[in-house]
N, C-alpha and C. Protein backbone atom coordinates (compact mmCIF):
# COMPACT_ATOMS: atom_id res chain seq x y z
N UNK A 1 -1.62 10.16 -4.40
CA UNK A 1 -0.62 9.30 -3.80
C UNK A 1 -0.89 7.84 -4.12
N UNK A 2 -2.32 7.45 -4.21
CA UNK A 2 -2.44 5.84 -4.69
C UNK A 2 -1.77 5.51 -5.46
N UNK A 3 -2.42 6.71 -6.49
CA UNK A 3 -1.61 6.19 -7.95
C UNK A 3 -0.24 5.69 -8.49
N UNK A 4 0.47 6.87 -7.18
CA UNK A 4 1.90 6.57 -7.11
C UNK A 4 2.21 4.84 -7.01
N UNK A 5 1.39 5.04 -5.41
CA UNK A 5 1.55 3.85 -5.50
C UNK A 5 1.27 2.38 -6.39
N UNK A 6 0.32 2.68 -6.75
CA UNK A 6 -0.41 1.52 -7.49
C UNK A 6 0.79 1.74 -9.04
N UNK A 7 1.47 2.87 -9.60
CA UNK A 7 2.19 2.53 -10.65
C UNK A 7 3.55 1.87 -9.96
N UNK A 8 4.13 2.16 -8.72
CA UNK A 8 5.32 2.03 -8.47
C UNK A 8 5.00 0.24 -7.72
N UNK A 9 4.05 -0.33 -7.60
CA UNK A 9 3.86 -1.47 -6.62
C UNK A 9 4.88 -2.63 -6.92
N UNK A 10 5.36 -2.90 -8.05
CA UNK A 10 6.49 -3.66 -7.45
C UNK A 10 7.63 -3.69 -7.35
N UNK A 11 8.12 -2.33 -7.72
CA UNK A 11 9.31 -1.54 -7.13
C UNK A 11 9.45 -1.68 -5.43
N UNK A 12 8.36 -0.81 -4.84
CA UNK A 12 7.94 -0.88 -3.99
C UNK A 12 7.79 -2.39 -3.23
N UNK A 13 7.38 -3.40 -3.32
CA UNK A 13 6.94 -5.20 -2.76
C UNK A 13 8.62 -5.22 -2.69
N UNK A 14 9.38 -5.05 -3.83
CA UNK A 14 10.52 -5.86 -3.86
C UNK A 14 11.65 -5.25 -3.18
N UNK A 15 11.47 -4.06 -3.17
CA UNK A 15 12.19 -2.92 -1.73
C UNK A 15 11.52 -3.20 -0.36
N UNK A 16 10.39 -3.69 -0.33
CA UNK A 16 10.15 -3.94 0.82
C UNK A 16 10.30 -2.30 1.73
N UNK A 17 9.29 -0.89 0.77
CA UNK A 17 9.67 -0.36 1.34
C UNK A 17 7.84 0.28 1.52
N UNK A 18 7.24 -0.72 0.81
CA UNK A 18 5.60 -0.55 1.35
C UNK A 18 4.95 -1.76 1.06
N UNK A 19 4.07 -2.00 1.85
CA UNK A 19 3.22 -3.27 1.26
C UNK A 19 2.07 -3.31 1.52
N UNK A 20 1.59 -2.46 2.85
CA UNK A 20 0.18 -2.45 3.00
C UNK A 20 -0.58 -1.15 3.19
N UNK A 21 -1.62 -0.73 2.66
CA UNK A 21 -2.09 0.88 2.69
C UNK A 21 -3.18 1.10 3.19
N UNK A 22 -4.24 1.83 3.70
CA UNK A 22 -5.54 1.85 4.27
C UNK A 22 -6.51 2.14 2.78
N UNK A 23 -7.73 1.97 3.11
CA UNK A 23 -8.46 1.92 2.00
C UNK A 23 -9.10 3.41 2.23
N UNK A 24 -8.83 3.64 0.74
CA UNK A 24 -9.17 5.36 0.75
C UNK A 24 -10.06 5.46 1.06
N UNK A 25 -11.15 5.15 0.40
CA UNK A 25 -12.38 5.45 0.52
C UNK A 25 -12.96 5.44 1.93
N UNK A 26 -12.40 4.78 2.88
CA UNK A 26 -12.52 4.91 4.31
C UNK A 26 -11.45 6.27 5.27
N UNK A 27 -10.86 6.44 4.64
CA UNK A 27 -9.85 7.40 4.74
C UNK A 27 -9.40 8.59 3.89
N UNK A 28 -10.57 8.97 3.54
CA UNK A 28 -10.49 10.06 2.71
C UNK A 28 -9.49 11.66 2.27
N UNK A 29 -9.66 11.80 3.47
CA UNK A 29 -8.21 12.88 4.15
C UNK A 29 -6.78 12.63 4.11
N UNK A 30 -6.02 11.29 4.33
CA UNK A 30 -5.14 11.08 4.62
C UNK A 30 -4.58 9.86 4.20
N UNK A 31 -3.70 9.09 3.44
CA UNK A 31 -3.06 7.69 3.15
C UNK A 31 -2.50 6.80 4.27
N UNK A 32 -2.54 6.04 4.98
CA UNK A 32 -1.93 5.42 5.93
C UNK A 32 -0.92 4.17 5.33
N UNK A 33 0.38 4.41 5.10
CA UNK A 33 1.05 3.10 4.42
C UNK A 33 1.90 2.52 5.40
N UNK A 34 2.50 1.14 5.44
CA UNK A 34 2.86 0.64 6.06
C UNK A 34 3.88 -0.13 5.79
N UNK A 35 4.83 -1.18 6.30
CA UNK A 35 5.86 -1.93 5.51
C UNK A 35 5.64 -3.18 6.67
N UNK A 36 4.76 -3.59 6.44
CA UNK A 36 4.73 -5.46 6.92
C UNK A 36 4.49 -6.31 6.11
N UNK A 37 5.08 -7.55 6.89
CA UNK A 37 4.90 -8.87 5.98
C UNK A 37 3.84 -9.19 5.57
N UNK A 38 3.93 -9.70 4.27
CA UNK A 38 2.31 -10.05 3.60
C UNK A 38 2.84 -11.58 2.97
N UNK A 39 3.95 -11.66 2.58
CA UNK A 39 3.96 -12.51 1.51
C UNK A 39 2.88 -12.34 0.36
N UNK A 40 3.17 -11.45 0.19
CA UNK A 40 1.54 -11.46 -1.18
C UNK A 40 3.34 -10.62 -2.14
N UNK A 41 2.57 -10.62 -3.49
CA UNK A 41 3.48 -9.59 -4.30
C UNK A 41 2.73 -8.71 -5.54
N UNK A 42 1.75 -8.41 -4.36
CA UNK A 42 0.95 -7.64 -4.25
C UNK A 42 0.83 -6.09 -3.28
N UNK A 43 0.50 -5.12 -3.70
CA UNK A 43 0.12 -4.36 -2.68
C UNK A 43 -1.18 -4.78 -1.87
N UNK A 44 -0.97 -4.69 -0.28
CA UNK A 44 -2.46 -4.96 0.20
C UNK A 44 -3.44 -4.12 0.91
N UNK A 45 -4.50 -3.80 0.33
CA UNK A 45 -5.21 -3.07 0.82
C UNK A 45 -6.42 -3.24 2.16
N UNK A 46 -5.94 -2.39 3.20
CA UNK A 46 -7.00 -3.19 4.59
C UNK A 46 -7.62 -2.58 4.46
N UNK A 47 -9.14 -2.44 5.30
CA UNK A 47 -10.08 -1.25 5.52
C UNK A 47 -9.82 -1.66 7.62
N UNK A 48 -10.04 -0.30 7.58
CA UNK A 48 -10.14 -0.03 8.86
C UNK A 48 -11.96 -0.47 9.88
């Protein structure tokens, strides 16, 4: 699913239909994505 994301990211920024995701490696099992403001045009990655 990253990957998805990480090829689709500014499809995605400019749909404003993801922008922020949990960091896998802390979340191994499961993707957590989100759609809040960042102003970045960037995807952003948090750790929990």
């Amino acid at each position: 699913m990253l990957a998805v994301l990480k090829k689709l990211e500014k499809q995605m920024i400019d749909a404003q239909l993801c922008t922020t995701y949990e960091n896998i490696s802390a979340t191994p099992s499961w993707l957590h994505i989100d759609c809040r403001w960042t102003g970045l045009n960037n995807l952003l990655m948090v750790n929990p």
